[in-house]
Protein backbone atom coordinates (compact mmCIF):
# COMPACT_ATOMS: atom_id res chain seq x y z
CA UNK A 1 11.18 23.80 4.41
CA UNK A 2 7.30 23.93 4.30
CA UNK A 3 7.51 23.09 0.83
CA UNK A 4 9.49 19.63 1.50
CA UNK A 5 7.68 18.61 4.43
CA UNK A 6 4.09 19.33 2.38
CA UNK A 7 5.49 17.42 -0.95
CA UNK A 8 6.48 14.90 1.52
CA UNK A 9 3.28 13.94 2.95
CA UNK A 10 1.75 14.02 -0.28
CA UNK A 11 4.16 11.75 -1.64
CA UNK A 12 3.81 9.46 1.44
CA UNK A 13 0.48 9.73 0.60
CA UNK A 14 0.97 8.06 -2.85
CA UNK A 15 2.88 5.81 -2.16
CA UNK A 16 0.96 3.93 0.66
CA UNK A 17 -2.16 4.19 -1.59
CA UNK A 18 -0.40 2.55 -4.72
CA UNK A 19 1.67 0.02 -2.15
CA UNK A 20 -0.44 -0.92 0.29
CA UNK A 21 -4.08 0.05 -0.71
CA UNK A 22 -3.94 -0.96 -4.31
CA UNK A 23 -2.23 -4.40 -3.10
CA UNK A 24 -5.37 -4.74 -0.60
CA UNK A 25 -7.78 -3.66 -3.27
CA UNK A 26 -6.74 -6.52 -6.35
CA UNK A 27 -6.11 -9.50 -3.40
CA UNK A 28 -10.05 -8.67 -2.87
CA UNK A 29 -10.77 -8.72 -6.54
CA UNK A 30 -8.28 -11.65 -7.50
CA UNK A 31 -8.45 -13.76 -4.16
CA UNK A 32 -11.20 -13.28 -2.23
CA UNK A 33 -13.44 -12.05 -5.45
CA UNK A 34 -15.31 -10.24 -3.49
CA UNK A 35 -16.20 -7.45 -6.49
CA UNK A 36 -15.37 -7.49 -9.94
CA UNK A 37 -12.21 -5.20 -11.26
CA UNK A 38 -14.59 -2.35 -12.38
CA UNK A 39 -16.02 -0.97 -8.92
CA UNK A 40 -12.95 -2.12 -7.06
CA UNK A 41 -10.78 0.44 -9.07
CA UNK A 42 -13.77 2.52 -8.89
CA UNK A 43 -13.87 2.17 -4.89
CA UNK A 44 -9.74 2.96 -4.90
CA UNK A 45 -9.80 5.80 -6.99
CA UNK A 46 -12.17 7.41 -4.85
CA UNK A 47 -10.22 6.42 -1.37
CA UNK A 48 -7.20 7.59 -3.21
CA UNK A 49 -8.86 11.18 -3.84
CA UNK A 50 -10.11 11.11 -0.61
CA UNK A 51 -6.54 10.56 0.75
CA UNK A 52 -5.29 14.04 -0.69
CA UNK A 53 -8.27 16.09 0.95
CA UNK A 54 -7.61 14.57 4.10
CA UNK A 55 -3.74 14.78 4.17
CA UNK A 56 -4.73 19.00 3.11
CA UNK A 57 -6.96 19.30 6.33
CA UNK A 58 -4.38 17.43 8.55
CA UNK A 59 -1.42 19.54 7.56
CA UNK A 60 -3.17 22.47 8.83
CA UNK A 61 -3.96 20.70 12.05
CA UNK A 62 -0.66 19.58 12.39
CA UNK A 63 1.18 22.91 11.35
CA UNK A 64 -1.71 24.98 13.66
CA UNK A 65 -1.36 22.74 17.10
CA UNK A 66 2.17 20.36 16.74
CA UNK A 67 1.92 16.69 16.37
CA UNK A 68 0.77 15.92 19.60
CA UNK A 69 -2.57 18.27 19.52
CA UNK A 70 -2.58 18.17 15.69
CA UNK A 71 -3.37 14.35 16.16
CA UNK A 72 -6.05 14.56 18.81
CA UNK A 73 -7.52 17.31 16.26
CA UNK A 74 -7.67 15.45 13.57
CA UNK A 75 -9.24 12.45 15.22
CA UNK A 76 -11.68 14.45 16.62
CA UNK A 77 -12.65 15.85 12.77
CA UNK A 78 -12.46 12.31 11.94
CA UNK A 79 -15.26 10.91 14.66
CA UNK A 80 -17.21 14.55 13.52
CA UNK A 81 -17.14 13.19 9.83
CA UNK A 82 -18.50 9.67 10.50
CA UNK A 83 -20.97 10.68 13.00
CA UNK A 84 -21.68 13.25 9.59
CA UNK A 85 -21.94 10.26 7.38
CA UNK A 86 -24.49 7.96 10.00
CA UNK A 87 -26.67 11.48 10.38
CA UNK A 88 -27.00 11.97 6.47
CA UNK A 89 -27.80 7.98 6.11
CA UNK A 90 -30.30 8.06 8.41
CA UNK A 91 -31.99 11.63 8.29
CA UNK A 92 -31.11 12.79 4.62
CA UNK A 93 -30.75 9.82 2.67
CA UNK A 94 -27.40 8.69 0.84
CA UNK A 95 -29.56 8.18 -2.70
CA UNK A 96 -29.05 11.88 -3.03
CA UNK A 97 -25.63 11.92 -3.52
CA UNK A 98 -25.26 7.91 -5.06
CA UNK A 99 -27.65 9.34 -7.75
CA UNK A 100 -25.20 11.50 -9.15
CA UNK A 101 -22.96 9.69 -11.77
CA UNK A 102 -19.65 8.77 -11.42
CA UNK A 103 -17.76 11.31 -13.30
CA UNK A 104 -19.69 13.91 -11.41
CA UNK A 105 -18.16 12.40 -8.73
CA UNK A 106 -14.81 11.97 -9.64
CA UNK A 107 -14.35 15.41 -10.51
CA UNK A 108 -16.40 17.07 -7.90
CA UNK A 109 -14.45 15.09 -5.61
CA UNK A 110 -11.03 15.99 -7.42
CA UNK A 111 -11.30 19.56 -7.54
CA UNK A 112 -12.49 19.58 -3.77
CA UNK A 113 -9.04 17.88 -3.14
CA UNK A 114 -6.97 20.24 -5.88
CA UNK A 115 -8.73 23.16 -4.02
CA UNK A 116 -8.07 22.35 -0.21
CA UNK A 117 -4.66 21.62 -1.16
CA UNK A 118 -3.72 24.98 -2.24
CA UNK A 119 -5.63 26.38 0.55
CA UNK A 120 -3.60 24.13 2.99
CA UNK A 121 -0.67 25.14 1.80
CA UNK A 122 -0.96 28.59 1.61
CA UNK A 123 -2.08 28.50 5.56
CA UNK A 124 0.78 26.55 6.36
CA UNK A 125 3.09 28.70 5.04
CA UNK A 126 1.13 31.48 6.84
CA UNK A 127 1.38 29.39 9.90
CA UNK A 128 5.09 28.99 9.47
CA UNK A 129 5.55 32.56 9.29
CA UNK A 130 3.75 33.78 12.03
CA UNK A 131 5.01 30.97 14.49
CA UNK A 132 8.89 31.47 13.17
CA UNK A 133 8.75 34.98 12.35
């Protein structure tokens, strides 16, 4: 059961990243021309990692509190992380970690996401089985 509901949200999680975000992402290359097709895919790929790290830290939420406090939770994290980002912009400098190149990037960013994933999964299991047991 924990399996299917975890492959479920990461298949939701897919899906509305190559269906709706990918869409978005070549009507602002295409139509609006807003960026060329290089960083736009560039941009995607990295919301689209991003997507899996946050769907690992909001199954735990969600398995830990229900859906109701799981939710507030992971709003909460979410107003924590921006308020993260503004500090580090203003106080630490973004340069730091812009000056790193992109493949650096891509896979620091990847295993992060392979990494929580496996994490979240084995604590929601964990959760499952102490809360059913």
């Amino acid at each position: 059961m924990i399996k299917a509901k975890i492959i479920s949200t990461l298949i939701l999680s897919t899906l509305s990243n190559l269906l709706i975000s990918l869409p978005i992402t070549l009507i602002y290359v295409f139509v609006y021309q807003a960026v060329n097709l290089d960083i736009a895919l560039l941009i995607w790929l990295f919301s689209f990692i991003l997507t899996f790290i946050m769907t690992a830290i909001q199954n735990i939420g969600l398995f830990t509190l229900g859906n109701k406090k799981g939710t507030i939770a992971f709003v909460i994290f979410i107003i924590v992380v921006a308020i993260g980002y503004v500090y580090s912009n203003i106080f630490i400098g973004i340069e730091t970690i812009v000056e790193l190149t992109t493949p650096t990037l891509l896979i620091f960013e990847t295993l992060i996401a392979i990494i929580l994933n496996i994490i979240s999964f084995y604590a929601c299991v964990k959760i499952y089985s102490i809360k059913n047991s």
